[in-house]
C-alpha atoms as a PDB file:
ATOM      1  CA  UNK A   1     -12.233 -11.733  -3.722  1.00  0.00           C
ATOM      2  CA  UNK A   2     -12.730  -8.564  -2.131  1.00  0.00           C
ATOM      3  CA  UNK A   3      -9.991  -5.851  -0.354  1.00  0.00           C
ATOM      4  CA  UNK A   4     -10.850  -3.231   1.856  1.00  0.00           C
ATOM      5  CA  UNK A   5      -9.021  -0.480   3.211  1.00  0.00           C
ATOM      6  CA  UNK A   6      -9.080   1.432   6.301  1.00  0.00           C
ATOM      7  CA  UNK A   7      -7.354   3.362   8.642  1.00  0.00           C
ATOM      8  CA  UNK A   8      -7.231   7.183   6.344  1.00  0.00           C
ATOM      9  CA  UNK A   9      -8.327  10.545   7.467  1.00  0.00           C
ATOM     10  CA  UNK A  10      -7.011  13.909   8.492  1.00  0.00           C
ATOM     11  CA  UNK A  11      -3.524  14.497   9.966  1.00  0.00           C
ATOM     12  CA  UNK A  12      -1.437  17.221  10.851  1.00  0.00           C
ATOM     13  CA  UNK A  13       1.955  17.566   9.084  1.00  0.00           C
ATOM     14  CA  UNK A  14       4.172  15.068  11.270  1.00  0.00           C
ATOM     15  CA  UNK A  15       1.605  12.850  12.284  1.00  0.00           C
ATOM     16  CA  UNK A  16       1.231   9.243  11.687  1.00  0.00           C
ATOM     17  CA  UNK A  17      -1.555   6.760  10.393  1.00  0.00           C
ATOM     18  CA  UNK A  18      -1.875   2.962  10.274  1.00  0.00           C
ATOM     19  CA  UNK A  19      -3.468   1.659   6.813  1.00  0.00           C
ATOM     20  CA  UNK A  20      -4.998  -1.897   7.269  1.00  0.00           C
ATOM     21  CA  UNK A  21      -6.292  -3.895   3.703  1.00  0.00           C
ATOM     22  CA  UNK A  22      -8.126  -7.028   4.639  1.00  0.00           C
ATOM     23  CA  UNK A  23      -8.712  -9.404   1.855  1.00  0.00           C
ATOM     24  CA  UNK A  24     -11.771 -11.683   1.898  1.00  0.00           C
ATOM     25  CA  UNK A  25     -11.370 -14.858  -0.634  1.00  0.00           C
ATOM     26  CA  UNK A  26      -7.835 -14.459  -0.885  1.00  0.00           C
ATOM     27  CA  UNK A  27      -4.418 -15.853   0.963  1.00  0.00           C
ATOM     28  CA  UNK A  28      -1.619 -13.607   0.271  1.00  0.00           C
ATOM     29  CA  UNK A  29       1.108 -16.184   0.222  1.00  0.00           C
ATOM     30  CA  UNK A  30       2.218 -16.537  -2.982  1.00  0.00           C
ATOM     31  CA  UNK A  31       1.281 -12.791  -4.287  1.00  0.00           C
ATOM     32  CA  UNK A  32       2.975  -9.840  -4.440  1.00  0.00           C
ATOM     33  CA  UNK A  33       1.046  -7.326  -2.217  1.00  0.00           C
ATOM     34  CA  UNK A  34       1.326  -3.325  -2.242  1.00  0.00           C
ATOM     35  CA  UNK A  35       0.101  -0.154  -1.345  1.00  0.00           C
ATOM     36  CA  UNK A  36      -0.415   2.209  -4.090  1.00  0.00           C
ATOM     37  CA  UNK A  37      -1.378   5.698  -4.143  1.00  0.00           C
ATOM     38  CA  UNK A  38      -3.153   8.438  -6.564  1.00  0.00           C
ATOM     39  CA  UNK A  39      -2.104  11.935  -5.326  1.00  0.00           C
ATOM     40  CA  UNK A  40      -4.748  14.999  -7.200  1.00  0.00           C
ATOM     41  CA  UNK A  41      -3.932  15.144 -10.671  1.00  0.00           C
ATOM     42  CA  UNK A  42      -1.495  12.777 -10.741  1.00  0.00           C
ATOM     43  CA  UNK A  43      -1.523   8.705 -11.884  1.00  0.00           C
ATOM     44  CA  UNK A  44      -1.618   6.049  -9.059  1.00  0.00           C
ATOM     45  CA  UNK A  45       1.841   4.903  -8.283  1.00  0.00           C
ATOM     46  CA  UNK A  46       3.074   1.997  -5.903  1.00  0.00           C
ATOM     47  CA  UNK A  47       4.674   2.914  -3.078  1.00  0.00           C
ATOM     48  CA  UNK A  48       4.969   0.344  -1.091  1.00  0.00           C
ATOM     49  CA  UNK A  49       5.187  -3.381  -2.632  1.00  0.00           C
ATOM     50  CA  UNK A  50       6.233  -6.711  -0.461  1.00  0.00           C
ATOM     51  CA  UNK A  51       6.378 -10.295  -1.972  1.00  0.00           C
ATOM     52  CA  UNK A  52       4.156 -12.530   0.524  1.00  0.00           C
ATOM     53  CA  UNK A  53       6.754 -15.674  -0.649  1.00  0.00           C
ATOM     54  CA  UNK A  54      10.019 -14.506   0.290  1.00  0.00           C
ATOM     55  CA  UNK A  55       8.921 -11.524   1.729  1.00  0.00           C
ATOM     56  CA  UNK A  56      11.474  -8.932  -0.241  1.00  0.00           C
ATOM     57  CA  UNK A  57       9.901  -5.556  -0.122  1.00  0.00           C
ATOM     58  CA  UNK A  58      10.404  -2.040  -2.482  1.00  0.00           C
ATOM     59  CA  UNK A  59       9.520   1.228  -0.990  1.00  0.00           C
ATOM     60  CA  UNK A  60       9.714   3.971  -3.334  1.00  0.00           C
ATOM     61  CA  UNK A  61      12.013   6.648  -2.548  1.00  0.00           C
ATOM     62  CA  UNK A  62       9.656   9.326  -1.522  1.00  0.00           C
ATOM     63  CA  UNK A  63       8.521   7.486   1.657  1.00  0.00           C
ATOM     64  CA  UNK A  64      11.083   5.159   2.100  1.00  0.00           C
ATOM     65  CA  UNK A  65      12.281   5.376   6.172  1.00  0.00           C
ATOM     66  CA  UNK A  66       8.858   6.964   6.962  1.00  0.00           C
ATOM     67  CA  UNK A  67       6.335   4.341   5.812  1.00  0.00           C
ATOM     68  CA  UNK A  68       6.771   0.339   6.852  1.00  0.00           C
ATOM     69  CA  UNK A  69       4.187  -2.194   5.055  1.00  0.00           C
ATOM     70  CA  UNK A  70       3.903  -5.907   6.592  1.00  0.00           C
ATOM     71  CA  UNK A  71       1.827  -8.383   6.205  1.00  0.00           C
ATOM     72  CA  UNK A  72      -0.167 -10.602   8.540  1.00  0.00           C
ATOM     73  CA  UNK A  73      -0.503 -13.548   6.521  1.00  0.00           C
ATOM     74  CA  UNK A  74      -2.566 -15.722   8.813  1.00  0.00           C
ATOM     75  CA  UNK A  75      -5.881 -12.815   8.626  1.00  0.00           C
ATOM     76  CA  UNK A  76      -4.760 -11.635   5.191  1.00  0.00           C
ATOM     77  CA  UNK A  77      -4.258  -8.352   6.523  1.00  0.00           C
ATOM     78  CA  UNK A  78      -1.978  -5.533   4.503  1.00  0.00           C
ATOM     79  CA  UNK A  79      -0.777  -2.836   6.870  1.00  0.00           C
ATOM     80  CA  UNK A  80       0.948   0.700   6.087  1.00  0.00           C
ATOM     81  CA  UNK A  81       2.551   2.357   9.100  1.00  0.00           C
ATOM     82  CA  UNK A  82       3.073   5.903   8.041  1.00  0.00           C
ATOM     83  CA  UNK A  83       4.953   8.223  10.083  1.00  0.00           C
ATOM     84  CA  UNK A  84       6.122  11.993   9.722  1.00  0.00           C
ATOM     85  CA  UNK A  85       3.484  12.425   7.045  1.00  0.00           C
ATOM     86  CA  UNK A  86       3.667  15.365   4.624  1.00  0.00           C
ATOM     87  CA  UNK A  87       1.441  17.446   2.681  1.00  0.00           C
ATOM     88  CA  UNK A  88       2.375  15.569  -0.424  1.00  0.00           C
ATOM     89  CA  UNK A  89       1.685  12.260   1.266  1.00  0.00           C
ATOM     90  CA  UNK A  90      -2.046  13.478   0.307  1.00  0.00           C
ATOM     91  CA  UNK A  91      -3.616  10.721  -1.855  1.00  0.00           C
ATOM     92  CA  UNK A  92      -6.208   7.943  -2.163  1.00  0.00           C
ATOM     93  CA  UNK A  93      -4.694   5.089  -0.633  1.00  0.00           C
ATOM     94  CA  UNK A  94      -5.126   1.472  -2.455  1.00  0.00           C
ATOM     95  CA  UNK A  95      -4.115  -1.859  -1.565  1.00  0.00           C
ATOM     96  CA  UNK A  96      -3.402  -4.309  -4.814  1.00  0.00           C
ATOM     97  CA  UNK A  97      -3.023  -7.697  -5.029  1.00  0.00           C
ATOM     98  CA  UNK A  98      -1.295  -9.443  -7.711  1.00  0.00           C
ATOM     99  CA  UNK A  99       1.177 -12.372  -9.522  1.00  0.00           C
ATOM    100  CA  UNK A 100       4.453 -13.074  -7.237  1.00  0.00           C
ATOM    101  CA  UNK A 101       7.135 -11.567  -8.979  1.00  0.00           C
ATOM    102  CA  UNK A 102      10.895 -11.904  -9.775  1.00  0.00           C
ATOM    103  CA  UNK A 103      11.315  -8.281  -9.892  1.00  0.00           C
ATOM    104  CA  UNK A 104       8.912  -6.761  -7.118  1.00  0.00           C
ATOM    105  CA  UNK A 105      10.489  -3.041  -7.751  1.00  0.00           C
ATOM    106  CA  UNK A 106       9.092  -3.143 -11.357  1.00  0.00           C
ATOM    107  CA  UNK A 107       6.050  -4.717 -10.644  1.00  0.00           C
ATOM    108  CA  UNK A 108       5.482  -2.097  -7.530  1.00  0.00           C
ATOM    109  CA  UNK A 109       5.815   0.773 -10.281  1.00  0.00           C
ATOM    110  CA  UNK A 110       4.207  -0.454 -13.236  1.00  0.00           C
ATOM    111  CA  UNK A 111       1.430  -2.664 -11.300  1.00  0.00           C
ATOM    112  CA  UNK A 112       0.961  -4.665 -14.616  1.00  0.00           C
ATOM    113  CA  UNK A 113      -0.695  -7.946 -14.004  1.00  0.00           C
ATOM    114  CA  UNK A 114      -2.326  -6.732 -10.937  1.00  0.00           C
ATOM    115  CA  UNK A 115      -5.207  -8.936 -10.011  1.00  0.00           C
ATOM    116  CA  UNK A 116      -7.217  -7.471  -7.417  1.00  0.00           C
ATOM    117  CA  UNK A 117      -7.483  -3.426  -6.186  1.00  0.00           C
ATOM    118  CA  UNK A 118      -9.373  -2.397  -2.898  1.00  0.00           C
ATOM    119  CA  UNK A 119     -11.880   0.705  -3.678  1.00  0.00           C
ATOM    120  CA  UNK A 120      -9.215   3.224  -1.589  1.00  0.00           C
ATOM    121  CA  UNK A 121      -8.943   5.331   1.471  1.00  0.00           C
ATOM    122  CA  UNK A 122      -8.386   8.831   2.028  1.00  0.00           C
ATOM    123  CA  UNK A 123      -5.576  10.255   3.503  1.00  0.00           C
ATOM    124  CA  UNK A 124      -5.393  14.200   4.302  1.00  0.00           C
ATOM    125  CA  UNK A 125      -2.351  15.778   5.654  1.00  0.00           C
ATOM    126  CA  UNK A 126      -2.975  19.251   6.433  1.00  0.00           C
ATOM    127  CA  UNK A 127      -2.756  21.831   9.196  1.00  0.00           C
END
């Protein structure tokens, strides 16, 4: 199984990228997909979780209304829309892949279980 990322680079404060995680090996229907995050100096932290069954998603509250994830389960592609990006949205950028979930919320924050990671993408957001 292999994910890989794409999509990061530089923005402008305001600006908006599209994160794409294509999984090779895999089907996403019946996992719970994210998109996780590890800002400088800090741990990596979900941010963006969606169950590929019933297709409940958890957006944590710091880019909730600016960031949408979906899922194109036919090409097992992940996507991230991110719009009106801050400097704090600065971070390697990981898609993860793991067990479906009753609670996605906990799963999205504590990622235990998680089966597969991609190896990242950079996102900058700086004048």
């Amino acid at each position: 199984v292999q994910l890989v990322e794409s999509g990061g680079g530089l923005v402008p404060p305001g600006g908006s990228l599209r994160l794409s995680c294509t999984a090779a090996g895999l089907s996403f229907y019946g996992y719970a997909v994210g998109w996780f995050r590890r800002m400088p100096g800090y741990d990596r932290d979900g941010i963006a979780c969606l169950s590929a069954t019933d297709d409940s998603i958890y957006y944590r509250d710091s880019v909730e209304g600016r960031f949408t994830i979906s899922s194109d389960n036919a090409n097992n592609v992940l996507i991230l829309e991110m719009n009106d990006l801050k400097p704090e949205d600065t971070a390697i950028y990981y898609c993860g892949v793991g067990p479906n979930t009753p609670n996605l919320r906990v799963w999205c924050m504590t990622q235990v279980g998680m089966d597969y990671w991609g190896r990242g993408t950079a996102v900058t957001v700086s004048s």
